[in-house]
C-alpha atoms as a PDB file:
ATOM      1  CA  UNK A   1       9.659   5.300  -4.282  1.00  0.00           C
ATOM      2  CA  UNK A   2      11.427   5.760  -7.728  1.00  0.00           C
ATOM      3  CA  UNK A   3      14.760   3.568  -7.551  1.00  0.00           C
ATOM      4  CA  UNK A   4      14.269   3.103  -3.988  1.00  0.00           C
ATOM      5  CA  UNK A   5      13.624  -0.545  -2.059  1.00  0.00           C
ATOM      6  CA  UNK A   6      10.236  -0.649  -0.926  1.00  0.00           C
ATOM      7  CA  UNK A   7      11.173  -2.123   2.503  1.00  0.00           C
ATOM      8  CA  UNK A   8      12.686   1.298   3.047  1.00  0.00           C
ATOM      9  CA  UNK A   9       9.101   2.324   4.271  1.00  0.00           C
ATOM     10  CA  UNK A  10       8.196  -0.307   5.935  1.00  0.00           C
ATOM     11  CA  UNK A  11       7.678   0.943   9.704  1.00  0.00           C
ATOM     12  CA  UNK A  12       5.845  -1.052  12.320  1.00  0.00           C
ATOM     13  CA  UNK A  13       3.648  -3.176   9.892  1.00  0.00           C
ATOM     14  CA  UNK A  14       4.065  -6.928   9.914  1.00  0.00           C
ATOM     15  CA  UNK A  15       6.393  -8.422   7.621  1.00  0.00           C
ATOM     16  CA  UNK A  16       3.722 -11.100   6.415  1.00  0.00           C
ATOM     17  CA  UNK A  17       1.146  -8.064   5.456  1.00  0.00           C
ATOM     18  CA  UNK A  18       3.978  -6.343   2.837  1.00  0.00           C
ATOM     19  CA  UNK A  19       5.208  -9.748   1.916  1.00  0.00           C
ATOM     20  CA  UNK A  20       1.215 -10.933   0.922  1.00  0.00           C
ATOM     21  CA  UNK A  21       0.890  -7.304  -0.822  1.00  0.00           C
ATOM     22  CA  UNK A  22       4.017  -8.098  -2.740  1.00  0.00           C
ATOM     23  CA  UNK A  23       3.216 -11.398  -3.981  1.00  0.00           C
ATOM     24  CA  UNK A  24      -0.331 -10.211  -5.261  1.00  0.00           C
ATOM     25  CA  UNK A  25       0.910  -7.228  -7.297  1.00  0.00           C
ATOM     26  CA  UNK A  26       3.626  -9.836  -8.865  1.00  0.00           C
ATOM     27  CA  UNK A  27       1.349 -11.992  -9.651  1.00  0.00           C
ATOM     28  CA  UNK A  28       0.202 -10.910 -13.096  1.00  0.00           C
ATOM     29  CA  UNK A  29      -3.311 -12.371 -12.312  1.00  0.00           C
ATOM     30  CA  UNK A  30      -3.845  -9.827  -9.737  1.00  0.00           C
ATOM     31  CA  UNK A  31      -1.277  -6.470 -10.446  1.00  0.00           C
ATOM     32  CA  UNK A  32      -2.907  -5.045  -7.484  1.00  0.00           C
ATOM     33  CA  UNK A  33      -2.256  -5.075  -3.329  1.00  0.00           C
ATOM     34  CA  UNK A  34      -3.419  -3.242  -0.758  1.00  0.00           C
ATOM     35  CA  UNK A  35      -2.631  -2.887   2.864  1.00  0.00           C
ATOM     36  CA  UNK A  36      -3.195  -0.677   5.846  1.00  0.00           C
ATOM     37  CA  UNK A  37      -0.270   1.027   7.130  1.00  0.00           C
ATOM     38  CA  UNK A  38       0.815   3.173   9.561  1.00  0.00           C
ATOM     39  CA  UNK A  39       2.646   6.227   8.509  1.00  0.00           C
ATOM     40  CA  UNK A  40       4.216   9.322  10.005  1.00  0.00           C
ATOM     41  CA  UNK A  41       4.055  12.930   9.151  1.00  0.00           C
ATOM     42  CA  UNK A  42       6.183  15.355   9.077  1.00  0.00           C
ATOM     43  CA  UNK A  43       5.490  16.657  12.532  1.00  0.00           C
ATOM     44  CA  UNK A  44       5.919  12.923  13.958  1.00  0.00           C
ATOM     45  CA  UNK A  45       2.006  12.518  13.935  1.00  0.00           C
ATOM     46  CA  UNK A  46       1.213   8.948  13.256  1.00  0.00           C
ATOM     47  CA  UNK A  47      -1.760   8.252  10.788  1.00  0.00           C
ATOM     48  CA  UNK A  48      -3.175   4.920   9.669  1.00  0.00           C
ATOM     49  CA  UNK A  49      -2.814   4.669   5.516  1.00  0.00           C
ATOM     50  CA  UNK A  50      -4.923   2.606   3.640  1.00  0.00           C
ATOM     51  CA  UNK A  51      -1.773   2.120   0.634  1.00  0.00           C
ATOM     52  CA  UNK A  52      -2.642   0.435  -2.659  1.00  0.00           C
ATOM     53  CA  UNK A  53       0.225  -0.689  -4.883  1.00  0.00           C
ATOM     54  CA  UNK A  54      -0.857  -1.174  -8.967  1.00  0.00           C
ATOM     55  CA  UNK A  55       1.930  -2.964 -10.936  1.00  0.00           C
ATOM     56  CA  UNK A  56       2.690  -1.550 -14.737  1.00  0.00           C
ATOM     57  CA  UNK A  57       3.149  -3.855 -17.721  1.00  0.00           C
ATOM     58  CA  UNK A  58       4.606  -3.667 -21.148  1.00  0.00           C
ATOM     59  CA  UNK A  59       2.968  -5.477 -24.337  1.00  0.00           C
ATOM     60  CA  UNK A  60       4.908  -8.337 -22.975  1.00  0.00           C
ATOM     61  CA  UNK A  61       3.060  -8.896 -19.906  1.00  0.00           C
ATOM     62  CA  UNK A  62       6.847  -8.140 -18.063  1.00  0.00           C
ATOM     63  CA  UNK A  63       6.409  -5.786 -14.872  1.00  0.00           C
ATOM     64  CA  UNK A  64       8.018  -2.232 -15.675  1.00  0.00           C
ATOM     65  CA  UNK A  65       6.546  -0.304 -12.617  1.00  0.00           C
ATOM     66  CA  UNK A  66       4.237   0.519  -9.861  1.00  0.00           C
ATOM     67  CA  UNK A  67       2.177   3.189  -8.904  1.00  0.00           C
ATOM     68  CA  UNK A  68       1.104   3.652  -5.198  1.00  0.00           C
ATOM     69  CA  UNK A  69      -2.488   5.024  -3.821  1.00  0.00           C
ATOM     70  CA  UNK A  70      -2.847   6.207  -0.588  1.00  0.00           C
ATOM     71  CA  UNK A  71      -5.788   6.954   1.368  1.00  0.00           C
ATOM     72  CA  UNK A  72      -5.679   8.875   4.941  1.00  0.00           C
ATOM     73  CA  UNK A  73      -7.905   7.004   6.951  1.00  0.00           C
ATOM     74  CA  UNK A  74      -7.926   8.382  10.142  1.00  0.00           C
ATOM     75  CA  UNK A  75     -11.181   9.942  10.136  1.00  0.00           C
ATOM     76  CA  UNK A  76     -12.581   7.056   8.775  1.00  0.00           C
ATOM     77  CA  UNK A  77     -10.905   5.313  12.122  1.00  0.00           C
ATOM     78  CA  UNK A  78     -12.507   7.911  14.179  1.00  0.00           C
ATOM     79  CA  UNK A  79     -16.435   7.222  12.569  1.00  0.00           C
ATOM     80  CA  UNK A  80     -15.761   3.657  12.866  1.00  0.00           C
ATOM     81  CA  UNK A  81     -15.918   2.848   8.676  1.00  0.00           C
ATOM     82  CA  UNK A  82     -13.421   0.985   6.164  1.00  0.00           C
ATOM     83  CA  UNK A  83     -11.767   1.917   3.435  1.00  0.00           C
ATOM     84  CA  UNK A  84     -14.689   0.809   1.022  1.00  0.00           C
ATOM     85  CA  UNK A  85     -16.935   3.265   3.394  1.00  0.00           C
ATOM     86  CA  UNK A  86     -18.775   0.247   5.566  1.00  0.00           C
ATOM     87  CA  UNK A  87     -18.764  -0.325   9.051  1.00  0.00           C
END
């Protein structure tokens, strides 16, 4: 996502989920959102994507980056658990 706008992924997700994700990881008492997503592959196979976004600071507390996480949950659809594991 280097230099890109992060509503360039943004697929059929609702607005309000990316726009509550966004507000967390600005908010420098939090740095961190998460949401579920649904994502395609390469071969047009849709998958459900637990994403977490991390915001970086500088000694100043000022945001200078993010880093994304991304966890493929669709097994853990298919067993009926989370993306902490629990049903």
């Amino acid at each position: 996502m280097l230099g890109k706008n992060p509503g360039f992924s943004v697929s059929r997700q609702s607005p309000h989920a990316y726009r509550e994700m966004w507000q967390k990881i600005t908010n420098p008492r939090s740095s961190t959102g998460a949401v579920e997503i649904i994502n395609r592959r390469k071969n047009s196979e849709e998958v459900t994507v637990h994403l977490t976004v991390f915001s970086g600071y500088n000694a100043y507390r000022t945001i200078v980056g993010y880093v994304a996480s991304t966890i493929d949950m669709t097994a853990r659809k298919q067993f009926g658990t989370g993306a902490d594991g629990q049903q």
